[in-house]
N, C-alpha and C. Protein backbone atom coordinates (compact mmCIF):
# COMPACT_ATOMS: atom_id res chain seq x y z
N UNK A 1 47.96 89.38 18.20
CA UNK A 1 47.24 88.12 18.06
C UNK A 1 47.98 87.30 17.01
N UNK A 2 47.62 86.05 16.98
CA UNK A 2 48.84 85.21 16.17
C UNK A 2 48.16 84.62 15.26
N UNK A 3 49.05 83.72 14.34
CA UNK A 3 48.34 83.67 13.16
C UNK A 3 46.76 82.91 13.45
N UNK A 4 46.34 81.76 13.99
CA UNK A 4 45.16 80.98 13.99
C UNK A 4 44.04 81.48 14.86
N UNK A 5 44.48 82.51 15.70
CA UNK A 5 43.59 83.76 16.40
C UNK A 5 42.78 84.46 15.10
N UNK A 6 43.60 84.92 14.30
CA UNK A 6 43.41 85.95 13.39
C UNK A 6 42.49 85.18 12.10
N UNK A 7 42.67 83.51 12.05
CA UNK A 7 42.08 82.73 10.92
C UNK A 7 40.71 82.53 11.39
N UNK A 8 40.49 82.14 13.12
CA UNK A 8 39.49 82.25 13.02
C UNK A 8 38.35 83.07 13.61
N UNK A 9 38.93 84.35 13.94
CA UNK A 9 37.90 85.34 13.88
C UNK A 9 37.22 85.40 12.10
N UNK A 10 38.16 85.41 11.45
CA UNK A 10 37.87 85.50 9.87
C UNK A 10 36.81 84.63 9.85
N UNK A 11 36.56 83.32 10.45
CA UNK A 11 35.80 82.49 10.10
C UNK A 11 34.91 82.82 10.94
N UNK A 12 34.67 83.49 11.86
CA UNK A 12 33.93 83.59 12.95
C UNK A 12 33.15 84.23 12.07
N UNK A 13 33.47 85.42 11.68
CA UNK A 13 32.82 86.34 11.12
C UNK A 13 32.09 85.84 9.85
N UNK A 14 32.66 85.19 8.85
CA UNK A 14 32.16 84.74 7.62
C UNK A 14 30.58 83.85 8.10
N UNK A 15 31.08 82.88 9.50
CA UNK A 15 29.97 82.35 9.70
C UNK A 15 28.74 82.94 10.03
N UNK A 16 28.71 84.33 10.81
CA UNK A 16 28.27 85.01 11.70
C UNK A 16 27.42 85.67 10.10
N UNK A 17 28.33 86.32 9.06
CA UNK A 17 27.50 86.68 7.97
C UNK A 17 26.74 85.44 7.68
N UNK A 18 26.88 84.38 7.10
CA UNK A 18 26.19 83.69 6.70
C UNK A 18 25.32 83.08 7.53
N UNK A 19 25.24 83.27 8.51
CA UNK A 19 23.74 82.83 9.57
C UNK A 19 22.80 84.28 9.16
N UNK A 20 23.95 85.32 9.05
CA UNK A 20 22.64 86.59 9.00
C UNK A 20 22.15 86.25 7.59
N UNK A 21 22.44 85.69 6.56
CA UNK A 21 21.97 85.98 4.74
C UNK A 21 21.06 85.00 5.22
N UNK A 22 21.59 83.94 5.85
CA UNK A 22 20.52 82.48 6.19
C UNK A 22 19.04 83.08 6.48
N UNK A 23 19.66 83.91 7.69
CA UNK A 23 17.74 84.45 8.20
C UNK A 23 17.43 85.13 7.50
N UNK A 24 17.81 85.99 6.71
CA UNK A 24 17.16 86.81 5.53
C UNK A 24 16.59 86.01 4.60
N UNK A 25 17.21 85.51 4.18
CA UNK A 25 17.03 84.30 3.21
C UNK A 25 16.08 83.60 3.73
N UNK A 26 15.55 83.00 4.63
CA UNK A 26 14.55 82.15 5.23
C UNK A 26 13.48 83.13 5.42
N UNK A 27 13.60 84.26 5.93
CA UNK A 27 12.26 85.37 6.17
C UNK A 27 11.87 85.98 4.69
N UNK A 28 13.08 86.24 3.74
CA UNK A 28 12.56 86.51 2.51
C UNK A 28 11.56 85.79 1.57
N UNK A 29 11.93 84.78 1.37
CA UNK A 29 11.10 83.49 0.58
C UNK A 29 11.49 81.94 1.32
N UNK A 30 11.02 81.13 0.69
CA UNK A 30 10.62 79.57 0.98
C UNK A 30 11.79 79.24 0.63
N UNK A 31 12.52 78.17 1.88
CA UNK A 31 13.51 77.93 1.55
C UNK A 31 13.41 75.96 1.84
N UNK A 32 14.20 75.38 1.02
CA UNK A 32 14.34 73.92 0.94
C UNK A 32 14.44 73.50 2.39
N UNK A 33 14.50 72.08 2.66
CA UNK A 33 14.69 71.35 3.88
C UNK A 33 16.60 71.79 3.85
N UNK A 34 16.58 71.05 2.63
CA UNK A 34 18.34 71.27 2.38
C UNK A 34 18.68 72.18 2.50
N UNK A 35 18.26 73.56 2.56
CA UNK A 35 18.72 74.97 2.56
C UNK A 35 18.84 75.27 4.14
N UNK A 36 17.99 74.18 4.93
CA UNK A 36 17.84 74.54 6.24
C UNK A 36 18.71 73.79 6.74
N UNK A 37 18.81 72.31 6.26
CA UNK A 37 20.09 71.75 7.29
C UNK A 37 21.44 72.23 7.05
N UNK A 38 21.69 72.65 6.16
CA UNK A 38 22.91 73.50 5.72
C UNK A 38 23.21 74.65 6.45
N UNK A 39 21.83 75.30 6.76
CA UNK A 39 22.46 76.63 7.50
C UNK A 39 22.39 76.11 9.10
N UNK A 40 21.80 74.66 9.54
CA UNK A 40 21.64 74.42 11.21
C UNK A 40 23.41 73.47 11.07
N UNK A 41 24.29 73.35 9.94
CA UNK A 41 25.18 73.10 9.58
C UNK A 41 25.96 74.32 10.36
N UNK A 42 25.91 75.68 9.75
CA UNK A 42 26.49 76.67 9.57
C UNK A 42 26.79 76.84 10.99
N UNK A 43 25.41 77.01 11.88
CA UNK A 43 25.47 77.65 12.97
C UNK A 43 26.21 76.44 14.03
N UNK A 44 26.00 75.01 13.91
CA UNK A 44 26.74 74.05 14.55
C UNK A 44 28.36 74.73 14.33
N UNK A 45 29.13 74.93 13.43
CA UNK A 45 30.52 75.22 12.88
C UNK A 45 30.97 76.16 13.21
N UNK A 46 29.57 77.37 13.44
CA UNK A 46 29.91 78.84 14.26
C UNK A 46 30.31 78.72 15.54
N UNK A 47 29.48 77.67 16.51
CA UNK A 47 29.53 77.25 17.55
C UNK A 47 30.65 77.01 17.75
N UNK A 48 31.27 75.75 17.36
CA UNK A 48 32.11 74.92 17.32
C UNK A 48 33.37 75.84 17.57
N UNK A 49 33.70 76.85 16.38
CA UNK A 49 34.62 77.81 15.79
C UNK A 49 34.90 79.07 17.42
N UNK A 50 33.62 79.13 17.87
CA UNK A 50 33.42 79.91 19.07
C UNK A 50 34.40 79.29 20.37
N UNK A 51 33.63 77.86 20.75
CA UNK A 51 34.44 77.48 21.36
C UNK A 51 35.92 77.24 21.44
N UNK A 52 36.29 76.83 20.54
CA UNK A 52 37.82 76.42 19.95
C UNK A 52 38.11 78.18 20.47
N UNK A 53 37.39 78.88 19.82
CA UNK A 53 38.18 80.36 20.14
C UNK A 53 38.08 80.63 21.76
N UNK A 54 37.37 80.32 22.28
CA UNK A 54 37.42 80.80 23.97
C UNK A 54 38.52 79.48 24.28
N UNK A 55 38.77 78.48 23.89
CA UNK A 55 40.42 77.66 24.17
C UNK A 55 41.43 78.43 24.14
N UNK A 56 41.69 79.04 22.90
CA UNK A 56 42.92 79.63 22.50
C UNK A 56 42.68 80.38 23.65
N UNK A 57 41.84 81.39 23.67
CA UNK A 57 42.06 82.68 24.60
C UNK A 57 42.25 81.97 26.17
N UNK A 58 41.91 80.70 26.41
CA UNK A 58 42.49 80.53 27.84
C UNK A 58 43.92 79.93 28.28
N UNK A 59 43.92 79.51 27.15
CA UNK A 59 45.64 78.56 26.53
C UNK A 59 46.38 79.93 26.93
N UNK A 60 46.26 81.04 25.95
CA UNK A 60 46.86 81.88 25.94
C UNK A 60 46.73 82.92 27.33
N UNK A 61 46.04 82.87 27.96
CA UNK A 61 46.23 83.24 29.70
C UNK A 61 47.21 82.57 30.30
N UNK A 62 46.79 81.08 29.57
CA UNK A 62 47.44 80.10 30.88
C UNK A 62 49.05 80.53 30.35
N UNK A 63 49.35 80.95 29.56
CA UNK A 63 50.92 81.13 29.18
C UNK A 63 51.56 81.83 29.35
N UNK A 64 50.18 83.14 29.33
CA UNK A 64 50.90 84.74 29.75
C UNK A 64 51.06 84.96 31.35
N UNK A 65 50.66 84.20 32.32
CA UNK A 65 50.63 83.83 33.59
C UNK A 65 52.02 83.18 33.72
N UNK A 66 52.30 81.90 33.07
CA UNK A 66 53.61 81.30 33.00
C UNK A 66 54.40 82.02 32.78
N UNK A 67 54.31 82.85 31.37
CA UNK A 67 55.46 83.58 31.77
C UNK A 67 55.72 84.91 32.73
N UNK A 68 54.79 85.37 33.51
CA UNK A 68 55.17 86.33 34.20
C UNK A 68 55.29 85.88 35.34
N UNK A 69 55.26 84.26 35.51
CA UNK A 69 55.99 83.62 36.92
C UNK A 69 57.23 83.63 36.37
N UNK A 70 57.63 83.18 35.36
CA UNK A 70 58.85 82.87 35.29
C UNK A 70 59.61 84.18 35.30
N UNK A 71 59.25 85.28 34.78
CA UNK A 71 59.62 86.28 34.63
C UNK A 71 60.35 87.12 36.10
N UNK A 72 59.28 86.77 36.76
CA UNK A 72 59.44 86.99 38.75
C UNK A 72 60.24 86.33 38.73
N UNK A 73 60.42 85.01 38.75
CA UNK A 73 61.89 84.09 39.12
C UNK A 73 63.42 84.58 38.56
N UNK A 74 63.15 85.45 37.33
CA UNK A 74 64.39 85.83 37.24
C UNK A 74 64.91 86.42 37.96
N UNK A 75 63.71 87.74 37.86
CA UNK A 75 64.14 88.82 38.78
C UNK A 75 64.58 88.58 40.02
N UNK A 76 63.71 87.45 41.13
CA UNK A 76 64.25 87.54 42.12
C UNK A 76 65.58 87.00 42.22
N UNK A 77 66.08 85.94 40.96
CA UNK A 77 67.49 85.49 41.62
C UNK A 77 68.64 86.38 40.83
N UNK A 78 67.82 87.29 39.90
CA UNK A 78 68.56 88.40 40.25
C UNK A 78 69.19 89.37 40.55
N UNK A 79 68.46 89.70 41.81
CA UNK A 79 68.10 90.50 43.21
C UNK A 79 69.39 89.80 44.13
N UNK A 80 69.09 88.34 44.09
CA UNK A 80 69.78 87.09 44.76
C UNK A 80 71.22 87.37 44.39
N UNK A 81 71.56 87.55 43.26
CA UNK A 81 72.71 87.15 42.81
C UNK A 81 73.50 88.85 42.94
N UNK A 82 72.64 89.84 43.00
CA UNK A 82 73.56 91.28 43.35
C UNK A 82 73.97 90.87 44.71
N UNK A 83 72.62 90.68 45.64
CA UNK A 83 72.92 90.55 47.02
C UNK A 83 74.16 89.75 47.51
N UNK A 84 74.59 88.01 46.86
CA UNK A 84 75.51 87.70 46.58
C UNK A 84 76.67 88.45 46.67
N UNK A 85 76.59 88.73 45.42
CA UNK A 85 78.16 89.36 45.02
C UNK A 85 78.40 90.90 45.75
N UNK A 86 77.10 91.17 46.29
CA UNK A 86 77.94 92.53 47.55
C UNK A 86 78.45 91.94 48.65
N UNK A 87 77.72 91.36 48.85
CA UNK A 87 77.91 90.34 50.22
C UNK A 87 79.57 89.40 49.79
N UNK A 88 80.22 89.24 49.18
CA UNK A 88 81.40 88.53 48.40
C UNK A 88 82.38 89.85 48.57
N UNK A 89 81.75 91.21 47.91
CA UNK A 89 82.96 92.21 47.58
C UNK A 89 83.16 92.82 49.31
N UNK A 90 82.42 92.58 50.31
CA UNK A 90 82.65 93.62 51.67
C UNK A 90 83.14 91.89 51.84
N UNK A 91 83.13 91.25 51.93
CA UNK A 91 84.33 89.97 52.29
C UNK A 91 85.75 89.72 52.06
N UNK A 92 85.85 90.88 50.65
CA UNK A 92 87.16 90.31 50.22
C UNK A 92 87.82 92.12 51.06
N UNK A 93 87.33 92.75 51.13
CA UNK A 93 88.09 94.41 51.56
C UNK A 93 88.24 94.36 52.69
């Protein structure tokens, strides 16, 4: 996984703790209005952080697909290019 994969699971997770202290924190005692839009803050950014992460992971399909087309294209031309050059050496004997 590469570096901004790896930054934001980190954040995934930090958020993911801090929604859990949030509900503790809210079921433990009385918490401010401000204490609440902050954490409907938190969980908007978790969201957010989520999606962006299911991008990467389809970005990164869409590439690992690209390259194993391209990868086939080598191979076949060079399959192409033995076939070639046998087909060249029983020409010249």
């Amino acid at each position: 996984i590469g570096g901004y994969p790896m930054k934001l699971n980190i954040r995934l997770l930090a958020g993911a703790c801090l929604l859990a202290f949030g509900s503790l924190l809210i079921s433990a005692c009385g918490v401010s209005e401000e204490q609440l839009a902050q954490l409907e803050m938190k969980k908007k950014e978790v969201k957010n952080l989520e999606i962006q992460a299911n991008g990467f992971k389809d970005e990164r399909a869409r590439l690992e697909k690209e390259i194993a087309d391209k990868n086939k294209k080598v191979d076949d031309c060079s399959k192409t290019k033995q076939e070639v050059k046998a087909n060249l050496d029983k020409i010249k004997k």
